[in-house]
N, C-alpha and C. Protein backbone atom coordinates (compact mmCIF):
# COMPACT_ATOMS: atom_id res chain seq x y z
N UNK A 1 101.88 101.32 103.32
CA UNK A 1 100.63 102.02 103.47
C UNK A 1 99.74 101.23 104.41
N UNK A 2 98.96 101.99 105.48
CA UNK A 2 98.30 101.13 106.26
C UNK A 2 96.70 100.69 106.22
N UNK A 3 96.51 101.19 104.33
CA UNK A 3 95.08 100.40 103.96
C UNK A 3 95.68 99.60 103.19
N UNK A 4 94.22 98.90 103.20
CA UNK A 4 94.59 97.63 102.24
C UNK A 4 93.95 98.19 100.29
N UNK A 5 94.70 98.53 99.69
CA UNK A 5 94.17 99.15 98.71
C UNK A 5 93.41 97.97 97.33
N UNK A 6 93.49 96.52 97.85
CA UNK A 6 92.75 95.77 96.80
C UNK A 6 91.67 96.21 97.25
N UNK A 7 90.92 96.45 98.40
CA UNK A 7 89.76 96.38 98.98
C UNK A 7 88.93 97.69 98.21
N UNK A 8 87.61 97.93 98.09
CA UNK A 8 87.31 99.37 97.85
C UNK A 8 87.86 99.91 98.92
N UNK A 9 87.47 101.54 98.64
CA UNK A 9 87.62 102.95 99.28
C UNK A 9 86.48 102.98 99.50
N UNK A 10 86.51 103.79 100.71
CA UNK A 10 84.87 104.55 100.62
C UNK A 10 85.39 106.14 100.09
N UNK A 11 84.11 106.63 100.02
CA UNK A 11 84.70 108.27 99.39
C UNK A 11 85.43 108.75 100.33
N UNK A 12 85.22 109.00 101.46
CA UNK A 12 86.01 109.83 102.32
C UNK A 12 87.27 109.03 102.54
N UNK A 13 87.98 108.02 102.17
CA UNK A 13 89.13 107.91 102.28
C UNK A 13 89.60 107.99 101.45
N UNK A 14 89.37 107.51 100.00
CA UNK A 14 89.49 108.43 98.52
C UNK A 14 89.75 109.51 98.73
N UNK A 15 88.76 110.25 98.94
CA UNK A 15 89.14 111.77 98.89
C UNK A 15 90.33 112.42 99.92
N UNK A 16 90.52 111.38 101.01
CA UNK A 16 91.64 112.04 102.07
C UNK A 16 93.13 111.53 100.77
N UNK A 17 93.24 110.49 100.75
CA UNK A 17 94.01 109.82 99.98
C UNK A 17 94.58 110.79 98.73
N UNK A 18 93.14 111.15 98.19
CA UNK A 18 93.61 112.03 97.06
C UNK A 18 94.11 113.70 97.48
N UNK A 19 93.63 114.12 98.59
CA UNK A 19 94.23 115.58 98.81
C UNK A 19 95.86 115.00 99.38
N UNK A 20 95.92 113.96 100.27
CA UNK A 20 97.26 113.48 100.24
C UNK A 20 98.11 113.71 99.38
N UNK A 21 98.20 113.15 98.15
CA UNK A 21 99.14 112.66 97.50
C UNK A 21 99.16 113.85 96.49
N UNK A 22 98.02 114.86 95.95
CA UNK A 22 97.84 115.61 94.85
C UNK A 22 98.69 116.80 95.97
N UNK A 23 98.84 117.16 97.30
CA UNK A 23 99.69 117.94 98.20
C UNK A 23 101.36 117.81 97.67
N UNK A 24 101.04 116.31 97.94
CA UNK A 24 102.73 115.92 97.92
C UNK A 24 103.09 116.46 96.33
N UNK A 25 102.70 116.07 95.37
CA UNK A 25 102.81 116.51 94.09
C UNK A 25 103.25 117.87 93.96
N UNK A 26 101.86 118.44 94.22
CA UNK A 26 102.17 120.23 94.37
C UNK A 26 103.77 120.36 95.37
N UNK A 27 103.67 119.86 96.45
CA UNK A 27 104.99 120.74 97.12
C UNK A 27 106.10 120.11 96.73
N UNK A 28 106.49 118.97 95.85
CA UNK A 28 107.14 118.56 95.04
C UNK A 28 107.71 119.25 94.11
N UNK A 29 107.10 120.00 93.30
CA UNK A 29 106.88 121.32 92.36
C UNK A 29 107.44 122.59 93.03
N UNK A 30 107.82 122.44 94.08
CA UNK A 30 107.78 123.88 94.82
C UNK A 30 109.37 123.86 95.59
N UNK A 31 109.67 122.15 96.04
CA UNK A 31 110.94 122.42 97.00
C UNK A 31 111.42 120.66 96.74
N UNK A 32 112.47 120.23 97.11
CA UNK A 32 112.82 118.75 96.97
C UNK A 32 112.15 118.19 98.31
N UNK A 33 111.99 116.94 98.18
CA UNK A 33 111.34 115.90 98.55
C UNK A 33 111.98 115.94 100.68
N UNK A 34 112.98 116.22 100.35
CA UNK A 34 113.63 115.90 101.66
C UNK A 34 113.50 117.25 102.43
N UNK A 35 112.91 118.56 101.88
CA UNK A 35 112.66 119.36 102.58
C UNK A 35 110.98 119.62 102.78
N UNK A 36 110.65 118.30 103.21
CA UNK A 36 108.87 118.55 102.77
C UNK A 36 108.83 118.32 104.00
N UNK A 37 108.00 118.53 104.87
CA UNK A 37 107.98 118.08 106.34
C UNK A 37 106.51 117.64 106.37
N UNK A 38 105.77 116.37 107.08
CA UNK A 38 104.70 115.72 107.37
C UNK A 38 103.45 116.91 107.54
N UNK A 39 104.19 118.03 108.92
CA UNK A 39 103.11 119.04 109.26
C UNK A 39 102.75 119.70 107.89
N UNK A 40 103.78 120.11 106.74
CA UNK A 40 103.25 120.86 106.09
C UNK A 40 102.48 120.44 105.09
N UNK A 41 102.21 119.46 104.56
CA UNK A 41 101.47 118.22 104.04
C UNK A 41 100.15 118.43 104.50
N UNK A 42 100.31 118.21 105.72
CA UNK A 42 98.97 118.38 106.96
C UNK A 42 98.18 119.25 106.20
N UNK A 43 98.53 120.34 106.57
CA UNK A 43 98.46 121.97 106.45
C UNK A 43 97.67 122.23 105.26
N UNK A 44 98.99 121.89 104.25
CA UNK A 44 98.21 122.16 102.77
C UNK A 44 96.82 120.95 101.93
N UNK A 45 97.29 119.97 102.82
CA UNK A 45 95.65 119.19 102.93
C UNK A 45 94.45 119.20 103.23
N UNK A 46 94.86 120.01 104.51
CA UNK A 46 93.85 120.00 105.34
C UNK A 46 93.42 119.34 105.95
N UNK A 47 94.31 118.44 106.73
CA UNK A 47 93.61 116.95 107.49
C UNK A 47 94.55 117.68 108.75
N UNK A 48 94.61 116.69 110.09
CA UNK A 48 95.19 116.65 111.16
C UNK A 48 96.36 115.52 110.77
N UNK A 49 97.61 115.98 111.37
CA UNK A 49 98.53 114.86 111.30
C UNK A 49 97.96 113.85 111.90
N UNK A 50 96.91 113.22 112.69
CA UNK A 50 96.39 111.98 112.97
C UNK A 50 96.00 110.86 111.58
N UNK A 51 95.42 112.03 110.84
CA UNK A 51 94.60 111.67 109.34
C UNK A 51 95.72 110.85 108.94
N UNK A 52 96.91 111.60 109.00
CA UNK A 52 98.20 111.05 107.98
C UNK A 52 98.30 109.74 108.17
N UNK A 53 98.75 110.39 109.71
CA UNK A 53 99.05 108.77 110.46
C UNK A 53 98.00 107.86 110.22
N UNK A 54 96.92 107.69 110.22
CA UNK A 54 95.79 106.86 110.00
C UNK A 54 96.20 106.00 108.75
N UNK A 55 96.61 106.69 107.47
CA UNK A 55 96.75 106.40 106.39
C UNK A 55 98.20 106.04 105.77
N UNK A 56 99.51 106.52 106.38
CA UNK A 56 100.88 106.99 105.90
C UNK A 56 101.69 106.45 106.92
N UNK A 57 102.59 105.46 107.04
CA UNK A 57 103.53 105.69 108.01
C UNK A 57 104.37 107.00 108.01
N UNK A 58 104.60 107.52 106.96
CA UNK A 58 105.54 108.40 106.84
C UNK A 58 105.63 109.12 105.63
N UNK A 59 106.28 110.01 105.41
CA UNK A 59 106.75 110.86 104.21
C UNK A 59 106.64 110.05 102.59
N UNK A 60 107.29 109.14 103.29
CA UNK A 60 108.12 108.21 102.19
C UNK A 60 107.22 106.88 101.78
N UNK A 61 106.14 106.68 102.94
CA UNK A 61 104.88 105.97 102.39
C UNK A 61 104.03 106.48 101.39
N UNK A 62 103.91 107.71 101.73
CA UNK A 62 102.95 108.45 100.94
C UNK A 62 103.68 108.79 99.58
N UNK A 63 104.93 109.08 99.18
CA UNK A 63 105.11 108.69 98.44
C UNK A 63 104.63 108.06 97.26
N UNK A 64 105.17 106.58 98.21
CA UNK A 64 105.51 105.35 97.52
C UNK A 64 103.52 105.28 96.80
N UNK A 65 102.70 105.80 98.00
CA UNK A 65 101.18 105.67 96.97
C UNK A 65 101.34 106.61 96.07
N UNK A 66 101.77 107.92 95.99
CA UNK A 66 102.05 108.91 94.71
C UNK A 66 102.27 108.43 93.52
N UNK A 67 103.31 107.29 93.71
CA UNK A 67 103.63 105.96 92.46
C UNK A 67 102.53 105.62 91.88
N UNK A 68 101.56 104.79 93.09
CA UNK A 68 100.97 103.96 92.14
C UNK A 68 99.79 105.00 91.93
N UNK A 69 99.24 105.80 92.51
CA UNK A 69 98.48 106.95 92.16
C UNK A 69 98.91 107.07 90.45
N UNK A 70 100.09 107.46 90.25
CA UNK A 70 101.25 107.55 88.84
C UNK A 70 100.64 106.65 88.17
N UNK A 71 100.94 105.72 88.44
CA UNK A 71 101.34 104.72 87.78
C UNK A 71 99.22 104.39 86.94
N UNK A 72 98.15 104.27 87.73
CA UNK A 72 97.01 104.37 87.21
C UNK A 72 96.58 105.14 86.01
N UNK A 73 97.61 106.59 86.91
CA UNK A 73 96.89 107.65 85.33
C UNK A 73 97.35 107.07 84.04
N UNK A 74 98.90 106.91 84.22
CA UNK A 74 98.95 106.34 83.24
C UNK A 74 98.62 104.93 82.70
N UNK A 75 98.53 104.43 83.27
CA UNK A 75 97.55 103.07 82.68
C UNK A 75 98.24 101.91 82.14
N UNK A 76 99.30 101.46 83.16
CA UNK A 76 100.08 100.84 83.10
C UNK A 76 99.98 99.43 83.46
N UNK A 77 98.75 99.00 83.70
CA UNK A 77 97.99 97.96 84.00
C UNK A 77 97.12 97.60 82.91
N UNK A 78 96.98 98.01 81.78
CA UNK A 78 96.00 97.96 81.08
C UNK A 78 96.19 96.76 80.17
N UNK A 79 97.60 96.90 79.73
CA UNK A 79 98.20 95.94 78.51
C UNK A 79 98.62 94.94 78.95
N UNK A 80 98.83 94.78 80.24
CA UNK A 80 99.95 93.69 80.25
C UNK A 80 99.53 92.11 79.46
N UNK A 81 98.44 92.03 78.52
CA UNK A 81 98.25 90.89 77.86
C UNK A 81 98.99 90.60 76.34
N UNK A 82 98.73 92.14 76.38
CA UNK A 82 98.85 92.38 75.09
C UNK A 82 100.37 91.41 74.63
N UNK A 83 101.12 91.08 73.30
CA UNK A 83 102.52 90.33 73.28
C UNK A 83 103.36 90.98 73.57
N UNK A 84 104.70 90.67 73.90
CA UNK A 84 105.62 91.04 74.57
C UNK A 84 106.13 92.24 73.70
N UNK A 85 106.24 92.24 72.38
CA UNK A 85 106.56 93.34 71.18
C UNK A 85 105.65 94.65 71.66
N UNK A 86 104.37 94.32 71.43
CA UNK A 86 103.40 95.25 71.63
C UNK A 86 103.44 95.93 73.10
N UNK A 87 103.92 95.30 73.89
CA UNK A 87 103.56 95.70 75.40
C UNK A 87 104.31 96.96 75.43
N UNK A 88 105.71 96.23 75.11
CA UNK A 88 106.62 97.21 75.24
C UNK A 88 106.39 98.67 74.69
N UNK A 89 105.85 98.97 73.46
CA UNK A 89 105.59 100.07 72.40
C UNK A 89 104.22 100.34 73.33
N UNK A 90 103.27 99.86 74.18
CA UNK A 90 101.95 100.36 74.56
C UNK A 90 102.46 101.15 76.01
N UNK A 91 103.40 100.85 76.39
CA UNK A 91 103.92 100.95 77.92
C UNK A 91 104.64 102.55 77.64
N UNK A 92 105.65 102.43 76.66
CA UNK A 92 106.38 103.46 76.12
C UNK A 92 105.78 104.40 75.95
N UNK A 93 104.65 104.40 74.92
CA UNK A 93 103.93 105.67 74.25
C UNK A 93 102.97 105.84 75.95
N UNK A 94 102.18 105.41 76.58
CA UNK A 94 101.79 105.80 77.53
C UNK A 94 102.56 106.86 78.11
N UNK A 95 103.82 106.13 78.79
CA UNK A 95 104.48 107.00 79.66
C UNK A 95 105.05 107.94 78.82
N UNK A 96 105.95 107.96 77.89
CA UNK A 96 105.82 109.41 76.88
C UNK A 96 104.30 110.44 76.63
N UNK A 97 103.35 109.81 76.55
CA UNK A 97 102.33 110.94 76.20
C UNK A 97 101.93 111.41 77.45
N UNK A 98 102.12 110.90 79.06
CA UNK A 98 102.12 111.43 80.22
C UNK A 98 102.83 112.58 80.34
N UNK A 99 104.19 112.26 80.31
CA UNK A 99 105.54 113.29 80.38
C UNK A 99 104.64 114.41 79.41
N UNK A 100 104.56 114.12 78.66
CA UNK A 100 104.15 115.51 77.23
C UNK A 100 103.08 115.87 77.60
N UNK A 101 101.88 115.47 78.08
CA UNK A 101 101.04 116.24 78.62
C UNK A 101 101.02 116.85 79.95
N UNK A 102 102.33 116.74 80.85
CA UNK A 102 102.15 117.24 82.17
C UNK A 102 103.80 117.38 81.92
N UNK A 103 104.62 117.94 81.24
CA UNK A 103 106.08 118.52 81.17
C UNK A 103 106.33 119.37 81.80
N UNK A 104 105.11 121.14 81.94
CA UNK A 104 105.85 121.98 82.63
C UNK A 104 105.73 121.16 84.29
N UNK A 105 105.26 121.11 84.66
CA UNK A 105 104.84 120.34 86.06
C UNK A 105 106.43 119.48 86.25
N UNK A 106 106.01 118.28 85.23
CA UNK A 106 107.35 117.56 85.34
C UNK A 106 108.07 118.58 86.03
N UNK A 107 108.48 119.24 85.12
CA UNK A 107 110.23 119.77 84.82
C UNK A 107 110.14 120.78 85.98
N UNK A 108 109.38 121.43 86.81
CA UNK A 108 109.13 121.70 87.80
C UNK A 108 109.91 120.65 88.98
N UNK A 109 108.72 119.73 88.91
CA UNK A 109 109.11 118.55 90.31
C UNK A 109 110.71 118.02 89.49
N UNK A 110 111.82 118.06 88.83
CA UNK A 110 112.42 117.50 88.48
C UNK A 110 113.45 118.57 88.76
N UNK A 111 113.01 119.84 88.86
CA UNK A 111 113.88 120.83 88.97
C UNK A 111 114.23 121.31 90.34
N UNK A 112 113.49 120.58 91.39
CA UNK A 112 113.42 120.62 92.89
C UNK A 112 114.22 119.47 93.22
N UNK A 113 113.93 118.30 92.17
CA UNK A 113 114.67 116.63 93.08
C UNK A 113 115.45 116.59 92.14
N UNK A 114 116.56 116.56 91.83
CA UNK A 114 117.31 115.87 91.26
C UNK A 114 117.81 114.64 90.96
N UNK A 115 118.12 113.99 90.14
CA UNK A 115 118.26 112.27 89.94
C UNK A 115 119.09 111.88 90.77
N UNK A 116 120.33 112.62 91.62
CA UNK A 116 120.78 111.91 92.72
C UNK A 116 120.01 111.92 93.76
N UNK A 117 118.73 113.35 94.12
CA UNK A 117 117.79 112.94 95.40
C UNK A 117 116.94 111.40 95.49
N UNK A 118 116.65 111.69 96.36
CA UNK A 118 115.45 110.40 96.85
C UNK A 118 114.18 110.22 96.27
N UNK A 119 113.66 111.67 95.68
CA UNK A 119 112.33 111.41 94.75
C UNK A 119 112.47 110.55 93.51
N UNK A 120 113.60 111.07 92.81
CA UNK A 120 114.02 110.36 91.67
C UNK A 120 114.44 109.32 91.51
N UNK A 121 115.28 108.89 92.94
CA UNK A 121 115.24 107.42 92.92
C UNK A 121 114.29 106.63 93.07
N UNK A 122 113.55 106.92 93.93
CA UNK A 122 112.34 106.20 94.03
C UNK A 122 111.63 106.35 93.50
N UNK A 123 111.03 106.92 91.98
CA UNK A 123 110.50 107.04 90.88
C UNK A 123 111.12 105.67 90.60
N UNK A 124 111.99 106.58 89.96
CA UNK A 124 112.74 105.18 89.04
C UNK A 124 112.71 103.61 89.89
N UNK A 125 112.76 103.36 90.70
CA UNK A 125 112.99 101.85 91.64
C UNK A 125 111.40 101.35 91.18
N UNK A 126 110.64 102.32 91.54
CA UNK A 126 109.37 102.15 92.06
C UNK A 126 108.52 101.66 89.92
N UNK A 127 109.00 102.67 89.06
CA UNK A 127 108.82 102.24 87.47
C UNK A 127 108.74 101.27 87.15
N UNK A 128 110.94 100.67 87.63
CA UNK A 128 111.30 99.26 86.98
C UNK A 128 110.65 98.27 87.95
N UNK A 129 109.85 98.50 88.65
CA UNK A 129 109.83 97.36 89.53
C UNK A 129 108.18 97.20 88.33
N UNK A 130 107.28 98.05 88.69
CA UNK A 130 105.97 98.00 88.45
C UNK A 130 106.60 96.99 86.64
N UNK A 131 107.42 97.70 86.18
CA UNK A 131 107.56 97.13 84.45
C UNK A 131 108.22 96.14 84.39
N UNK A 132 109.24 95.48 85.45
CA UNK A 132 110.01 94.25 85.40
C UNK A 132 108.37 92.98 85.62
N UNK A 133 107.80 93.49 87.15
CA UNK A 133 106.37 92.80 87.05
C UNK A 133 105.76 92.13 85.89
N UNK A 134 105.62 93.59 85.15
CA UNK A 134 104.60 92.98 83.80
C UNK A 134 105.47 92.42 82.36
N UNK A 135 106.78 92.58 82.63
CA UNK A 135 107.51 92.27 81.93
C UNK A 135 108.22 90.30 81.89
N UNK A 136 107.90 89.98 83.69
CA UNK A 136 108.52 88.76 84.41
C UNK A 136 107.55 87.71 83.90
N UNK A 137 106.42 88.19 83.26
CA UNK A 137 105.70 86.48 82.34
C UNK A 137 105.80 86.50 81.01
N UNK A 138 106.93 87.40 80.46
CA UNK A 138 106.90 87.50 78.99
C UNK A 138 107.31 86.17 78.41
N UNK A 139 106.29 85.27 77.48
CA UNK A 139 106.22 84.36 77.22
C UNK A 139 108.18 83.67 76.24
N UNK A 140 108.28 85.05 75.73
CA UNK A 140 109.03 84.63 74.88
C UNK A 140 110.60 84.69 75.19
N UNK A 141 110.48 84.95 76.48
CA UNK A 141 111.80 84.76 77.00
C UNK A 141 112.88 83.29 77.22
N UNK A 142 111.62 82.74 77.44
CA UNK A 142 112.17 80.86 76.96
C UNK A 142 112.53 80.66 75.44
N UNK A 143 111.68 81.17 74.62
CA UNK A 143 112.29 81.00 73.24
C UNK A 143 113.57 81.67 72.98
N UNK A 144 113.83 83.04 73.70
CA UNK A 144 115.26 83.21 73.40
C UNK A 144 116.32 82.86 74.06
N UNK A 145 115.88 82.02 74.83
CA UNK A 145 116.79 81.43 76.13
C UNK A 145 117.55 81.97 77.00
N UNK A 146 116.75 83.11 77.42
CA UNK A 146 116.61 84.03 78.40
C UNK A 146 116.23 83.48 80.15
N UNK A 147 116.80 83.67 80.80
CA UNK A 147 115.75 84.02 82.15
C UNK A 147 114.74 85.10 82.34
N UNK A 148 113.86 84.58 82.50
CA UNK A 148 112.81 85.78 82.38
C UNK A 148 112.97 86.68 83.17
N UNK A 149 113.01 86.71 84.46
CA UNK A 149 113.71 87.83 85.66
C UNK A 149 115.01 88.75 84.83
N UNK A 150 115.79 88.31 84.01
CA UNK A 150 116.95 89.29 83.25
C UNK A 150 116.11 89.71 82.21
N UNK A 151 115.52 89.40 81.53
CA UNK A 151 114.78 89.74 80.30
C UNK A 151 113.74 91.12 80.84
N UNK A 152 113.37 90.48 81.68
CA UNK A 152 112.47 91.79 82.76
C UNK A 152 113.02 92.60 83.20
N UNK A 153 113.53 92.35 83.49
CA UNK A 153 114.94 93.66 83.79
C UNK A 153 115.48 94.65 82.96
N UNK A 154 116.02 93.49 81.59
CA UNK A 154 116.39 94.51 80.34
C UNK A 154 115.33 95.43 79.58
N UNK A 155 113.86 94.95 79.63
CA UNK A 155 113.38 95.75 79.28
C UNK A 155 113.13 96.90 80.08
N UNK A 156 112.50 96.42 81.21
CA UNK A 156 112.21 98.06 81.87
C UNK A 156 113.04 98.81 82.51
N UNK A 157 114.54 98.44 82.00
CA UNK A 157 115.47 99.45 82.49
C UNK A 157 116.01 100.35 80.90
N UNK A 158 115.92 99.14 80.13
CA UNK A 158 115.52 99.83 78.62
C UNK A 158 114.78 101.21 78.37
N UNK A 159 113.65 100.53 78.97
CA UNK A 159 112.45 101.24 78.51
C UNK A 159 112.56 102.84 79.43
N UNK A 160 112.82 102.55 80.30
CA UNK A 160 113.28 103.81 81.29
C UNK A 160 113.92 104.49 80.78
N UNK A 161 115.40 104.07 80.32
CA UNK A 161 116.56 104.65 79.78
C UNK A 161 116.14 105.71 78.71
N UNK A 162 115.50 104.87 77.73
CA UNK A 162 114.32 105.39 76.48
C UNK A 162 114.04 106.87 76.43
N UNK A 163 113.10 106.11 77.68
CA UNK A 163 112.15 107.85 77.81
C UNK A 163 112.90 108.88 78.62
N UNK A 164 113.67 108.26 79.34
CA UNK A 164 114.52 109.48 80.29
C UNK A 164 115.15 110.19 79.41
N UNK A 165 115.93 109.64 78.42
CA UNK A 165 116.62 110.30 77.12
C UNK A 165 115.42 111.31 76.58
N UNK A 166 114.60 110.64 75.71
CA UNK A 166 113.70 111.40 75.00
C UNK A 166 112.62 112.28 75.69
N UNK A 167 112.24 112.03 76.87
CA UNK A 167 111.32 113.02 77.21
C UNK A 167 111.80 113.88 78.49
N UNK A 168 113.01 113.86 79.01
CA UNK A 168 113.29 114.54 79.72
C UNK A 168 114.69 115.41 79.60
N UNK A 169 115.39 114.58 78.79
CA UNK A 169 117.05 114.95 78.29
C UNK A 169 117.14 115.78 76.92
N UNK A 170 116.32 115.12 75.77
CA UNK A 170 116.39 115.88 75.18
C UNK A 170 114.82 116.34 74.22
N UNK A 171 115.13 117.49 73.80
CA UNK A 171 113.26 117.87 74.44
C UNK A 171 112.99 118.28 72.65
N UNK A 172 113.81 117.98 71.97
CA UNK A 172 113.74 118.29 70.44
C UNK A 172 113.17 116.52 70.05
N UNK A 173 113.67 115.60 70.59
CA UNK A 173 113.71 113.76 70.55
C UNK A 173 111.93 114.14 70.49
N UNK A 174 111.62 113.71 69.09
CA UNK A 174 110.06 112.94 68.76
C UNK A 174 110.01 111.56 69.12
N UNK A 175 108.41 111.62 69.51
CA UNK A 175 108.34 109.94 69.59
C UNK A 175 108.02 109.15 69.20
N UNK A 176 108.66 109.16 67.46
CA UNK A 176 109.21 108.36 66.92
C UNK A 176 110.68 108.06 66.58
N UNK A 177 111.14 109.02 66.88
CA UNK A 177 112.94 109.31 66.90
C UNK A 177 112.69 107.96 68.53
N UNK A 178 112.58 108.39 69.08
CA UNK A 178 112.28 107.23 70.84
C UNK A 178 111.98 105.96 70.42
N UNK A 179 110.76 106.01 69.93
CA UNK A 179 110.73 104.50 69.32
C UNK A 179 111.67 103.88 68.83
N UNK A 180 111.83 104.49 67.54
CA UNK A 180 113.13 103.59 66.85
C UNK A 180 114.42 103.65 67.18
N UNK A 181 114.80 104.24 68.50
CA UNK A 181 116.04 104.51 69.69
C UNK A 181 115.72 102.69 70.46
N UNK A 182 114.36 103.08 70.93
CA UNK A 182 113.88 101.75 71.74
C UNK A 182 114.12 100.68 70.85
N UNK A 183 113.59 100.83 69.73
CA UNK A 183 113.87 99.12 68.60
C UNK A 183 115.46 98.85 68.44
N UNK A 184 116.19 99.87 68.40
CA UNK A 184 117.50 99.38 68.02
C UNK A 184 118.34 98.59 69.28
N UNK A 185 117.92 99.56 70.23
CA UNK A 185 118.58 99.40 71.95
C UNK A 185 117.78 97.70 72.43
N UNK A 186 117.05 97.57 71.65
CA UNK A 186 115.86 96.08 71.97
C UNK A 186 116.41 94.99 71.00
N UNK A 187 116.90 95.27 69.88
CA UNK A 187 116.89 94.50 68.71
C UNK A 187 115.64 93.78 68.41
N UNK A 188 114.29 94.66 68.33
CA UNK A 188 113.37 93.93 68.22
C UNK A 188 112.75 94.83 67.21
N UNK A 189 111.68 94.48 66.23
CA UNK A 189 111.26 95.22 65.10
C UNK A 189 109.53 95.42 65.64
């Protein structure tokens, strides 16, 4: 991306930013990822492909901000203090009560990309990376004599696995049936 996003926004790049990415969403919903073309983005934004360019190298930049756009609502930054037990169960129920409050949508954009397309991979890359992150100072990975980089790993590919099962695979899976899927798959109580 070619802002620097620690920095503020001013509104008008906020707001370009946000018809950006809330576009990509919508035509996400509508067709797979690889048949989206830059102009039509444009179009349904309402900016000039200059705007894009100003902001996007490409398709696949804009994207990649769609993530962390994602990744805010749900609030995946919030806990990372919280203990390594807890994080995990605060991280989980987040992204489960996301999925459940925005499912038809989901299952929409999920029904356009498929898990072998490029949206879905890069969901998923873009998840475990953000959860290996908050997962890579978990204190207690030295006590189990772990590397923390594998320990980070196992969880948020865990934790992925989890919810992909329960909130997208099978749609009867409560989330508490998920939870205690997650505790057993964790061996953690």
């Amino acid at each position: 991306m070619k802002r620097d996003l620690t920095k503020p926004l001013t509104r008008g790049a906020k707001r370009t930013l946000d018809a950006f990415s809330s576009q990509m969403f919508a035509l996400l919903a509508e067709k797979s990822f690889e048949d989206i073309a830059v102009g039509e983005l444009c179009e349904r934004a309402q900016y000039p492909r200059a705007t894009f360019y100003n902001y996007f190298d490409d398709k696949y930049d804009l994207l990649g901000y769609c993530w962390l756009t994602l990744a805010n609502a749900i609030g995946l930054a919030e806990y990372h203090h919280a203990p390594e037990n807890q994080m995990l169960y605060l991280y989980f129920d987040r992204i489960y009560a996301f999925t459940r409050d925005n499912g038809e949508v989901i299952a929409r954009v999920l029904a356009r990309n498929p898990e072998a397309g490029y949206m879905y991979s890069s969901f998923r890359t873009f998840l475990n990376a953000q959860m290996r992150q908050i997962f890579r100072d978990c204190p207690d990975a030295a006590a189990k004599g772990i590397p923390n980089e594998l320990l980070a790993d196992h969880y948020s590919n865990t934790l992925f696995l989890v919810w992909q099962w329960a909130a997208l695979k099978d749609s009867a899976c409560t989330k508490d049936q998920a939870i205690a899927y997650l505790q057993k798959l964790l061996s953690i109580g």
